[in-house]
Protein backbone atom coordinates (compact mmCIF):
# COMPACT_ATOMS: atom_id res chain seq x y z
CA UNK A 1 0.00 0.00 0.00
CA UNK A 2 1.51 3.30 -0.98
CA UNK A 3 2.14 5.67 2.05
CA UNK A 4 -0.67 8.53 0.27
CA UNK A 5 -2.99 6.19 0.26
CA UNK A 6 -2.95 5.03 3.60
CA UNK A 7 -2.64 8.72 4.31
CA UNK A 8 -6.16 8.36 2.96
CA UNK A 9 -7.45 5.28 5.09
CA UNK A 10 -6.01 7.47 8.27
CA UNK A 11 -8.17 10.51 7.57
CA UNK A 12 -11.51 8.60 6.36
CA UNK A 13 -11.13 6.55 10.35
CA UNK A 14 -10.10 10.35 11.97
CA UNK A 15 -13.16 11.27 10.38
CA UNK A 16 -15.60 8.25 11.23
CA UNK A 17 -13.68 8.82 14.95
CA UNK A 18 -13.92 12.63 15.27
CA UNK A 19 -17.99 12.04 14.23
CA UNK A 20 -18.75 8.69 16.50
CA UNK A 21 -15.70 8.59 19.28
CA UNK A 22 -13.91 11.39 19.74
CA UNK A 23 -13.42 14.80 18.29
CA UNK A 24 -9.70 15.19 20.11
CA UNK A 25 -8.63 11.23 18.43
CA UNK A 26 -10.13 12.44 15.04
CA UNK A 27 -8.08 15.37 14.50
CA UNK A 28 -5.17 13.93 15.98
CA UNK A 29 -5.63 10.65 13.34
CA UNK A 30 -6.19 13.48 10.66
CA UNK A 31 -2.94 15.63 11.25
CA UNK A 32 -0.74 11.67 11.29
CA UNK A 33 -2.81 11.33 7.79
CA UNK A 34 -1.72 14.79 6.60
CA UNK A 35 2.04 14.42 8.00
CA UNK A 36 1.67 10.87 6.02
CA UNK A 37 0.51 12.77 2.84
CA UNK A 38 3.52 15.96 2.83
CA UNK A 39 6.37 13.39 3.78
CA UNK A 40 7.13 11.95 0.37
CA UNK A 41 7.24 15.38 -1.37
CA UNK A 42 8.55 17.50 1.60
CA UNK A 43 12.19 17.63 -0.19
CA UNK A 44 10.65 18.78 -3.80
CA UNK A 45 8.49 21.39 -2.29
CA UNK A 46 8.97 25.59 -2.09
CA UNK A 47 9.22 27.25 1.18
CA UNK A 48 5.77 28.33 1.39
CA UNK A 49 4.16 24.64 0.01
CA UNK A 50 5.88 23.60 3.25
CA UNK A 51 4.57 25.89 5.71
CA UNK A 52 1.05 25.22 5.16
CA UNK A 53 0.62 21.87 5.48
CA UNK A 54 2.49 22.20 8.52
CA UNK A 55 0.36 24.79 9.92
CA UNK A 56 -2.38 22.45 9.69
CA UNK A 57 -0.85 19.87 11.52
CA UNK A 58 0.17 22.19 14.78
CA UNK A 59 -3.45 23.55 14.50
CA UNK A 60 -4.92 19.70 14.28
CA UNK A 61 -2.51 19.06 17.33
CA UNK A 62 -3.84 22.40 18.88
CA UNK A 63 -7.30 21.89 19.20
CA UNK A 64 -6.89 18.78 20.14
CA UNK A 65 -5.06 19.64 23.00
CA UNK A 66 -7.44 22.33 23.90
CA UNK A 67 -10.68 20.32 23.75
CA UNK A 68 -11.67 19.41 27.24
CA UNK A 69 -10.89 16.12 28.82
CA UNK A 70 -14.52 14.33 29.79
């Protein structure tokens, strides 16, 4: 299975998970999909193709961590 699409499997369970389980597991499961999904192109990309995938990934991470523990 090629890495981008298992990126793909990752985010369709984050999704399923943020919806039925948890919304804090979901986005963390979608920011591993989207780190999953940059990684093999990282090295070929400009500065500013990098930066905003990885500002989606620290803002996954962030509202996960600021979601309230039940």
């Amino acid at each position: 299975m090629k890495i981008k699409q298992l990126s793909y499997l990752i985010s369709a369970v984050g999704v399923l998970v943020g919806i039925l389980v948890s919304v804090r597991m979901g986005a963390l499961a979608i920011a591993v999909a989207l780190g999953f999904f940059v990684a093999p192109d990282i090295r070929g990309m400009r500065t500013i193709e990098k930066i905003i995938p990885v500002a989606l990934i620290v803002a996954l991470i962030t509202i996960a961590l600021a979601l309230p523990r039940r």
